[in-house]
Protein backbone atom coordinates (compact mmCIF):
# COMPACT_ATOMS: atom_id res chain seq x y z
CA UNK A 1 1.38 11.83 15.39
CA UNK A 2 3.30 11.44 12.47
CA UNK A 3 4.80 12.23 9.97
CA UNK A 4 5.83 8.35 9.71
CA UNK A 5 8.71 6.75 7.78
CA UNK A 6 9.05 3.28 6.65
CA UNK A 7 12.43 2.28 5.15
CA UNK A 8 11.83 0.56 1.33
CA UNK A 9 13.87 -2.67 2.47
CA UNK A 10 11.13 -2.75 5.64
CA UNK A 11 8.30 -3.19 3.11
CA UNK A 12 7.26 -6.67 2.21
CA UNK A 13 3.87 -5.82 0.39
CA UNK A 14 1.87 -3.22 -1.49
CA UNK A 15 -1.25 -3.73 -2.49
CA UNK A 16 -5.23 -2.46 -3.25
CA UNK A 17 -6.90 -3.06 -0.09
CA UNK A 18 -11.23 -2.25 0.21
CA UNK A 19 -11.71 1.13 2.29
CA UNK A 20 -14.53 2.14 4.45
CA UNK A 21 -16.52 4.53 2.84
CA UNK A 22 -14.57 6.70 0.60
CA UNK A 23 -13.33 3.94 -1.68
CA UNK A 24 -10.83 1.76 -2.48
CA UNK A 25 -7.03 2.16 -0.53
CA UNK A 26 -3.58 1.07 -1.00
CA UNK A 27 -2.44 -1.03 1.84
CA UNK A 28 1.41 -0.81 2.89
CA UNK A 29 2.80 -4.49 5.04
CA UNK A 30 5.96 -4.28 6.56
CA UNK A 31 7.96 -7.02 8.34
CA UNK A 32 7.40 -5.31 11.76
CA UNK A 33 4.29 -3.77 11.88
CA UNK A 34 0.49 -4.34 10.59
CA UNK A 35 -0.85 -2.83 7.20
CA UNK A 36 -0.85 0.69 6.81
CA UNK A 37 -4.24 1.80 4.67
CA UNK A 38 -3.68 5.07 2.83
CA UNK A 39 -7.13 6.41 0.98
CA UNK A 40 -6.48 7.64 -2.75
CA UNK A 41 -8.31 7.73 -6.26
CA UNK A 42 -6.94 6.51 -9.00
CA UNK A 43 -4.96 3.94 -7.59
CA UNK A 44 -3.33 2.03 -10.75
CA UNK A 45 -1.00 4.93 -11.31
CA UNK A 46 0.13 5.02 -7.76
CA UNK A 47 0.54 1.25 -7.76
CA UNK A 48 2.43 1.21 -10.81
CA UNK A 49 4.93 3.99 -9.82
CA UNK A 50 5.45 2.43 -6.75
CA UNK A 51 6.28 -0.41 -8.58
CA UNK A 52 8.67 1.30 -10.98
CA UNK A 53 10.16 2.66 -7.82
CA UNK A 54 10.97 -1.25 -7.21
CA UNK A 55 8.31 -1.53 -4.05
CA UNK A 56 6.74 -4.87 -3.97
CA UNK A 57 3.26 -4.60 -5.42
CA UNK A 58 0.86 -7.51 -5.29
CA UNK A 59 -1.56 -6.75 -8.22
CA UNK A 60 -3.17 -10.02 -7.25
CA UNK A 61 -3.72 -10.06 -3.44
CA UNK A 62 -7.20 -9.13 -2.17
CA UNK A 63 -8.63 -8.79 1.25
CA UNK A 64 -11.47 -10.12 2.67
């Protein structure tokens, strides 16, 4: 499965998202498809180049 692409105009949302057990993830929503979780450490870096990439990133939004 895999490797997945999602085009940059497809993404409506980025943003830090709780994981299971190994931590904190950054969650990807697109306008056709549910949020994609991807486990890192050190997620403010990530966010903010993703950001200076011009992604939307929600520094606000959290998830139940």
């Amino acid at each position: 499965m895999g490797p997945w692409r999602v085009e940059r105009s497809e993404v409506t949302k980025i943003f830090r998202a709780p994981g299971l057990m190994m931590g904190d993830c950054i969650a990807v929503r697109g306008k056709h498809y549910l949020d994609w979780t991807i486990y890192a450490f050190g997620l403010e870096p990530i966010l903010l180049t993703l950001e200076e990439l011009g992604y939307p990133v929600d520094w606000i939004h959290s998830t139940p």
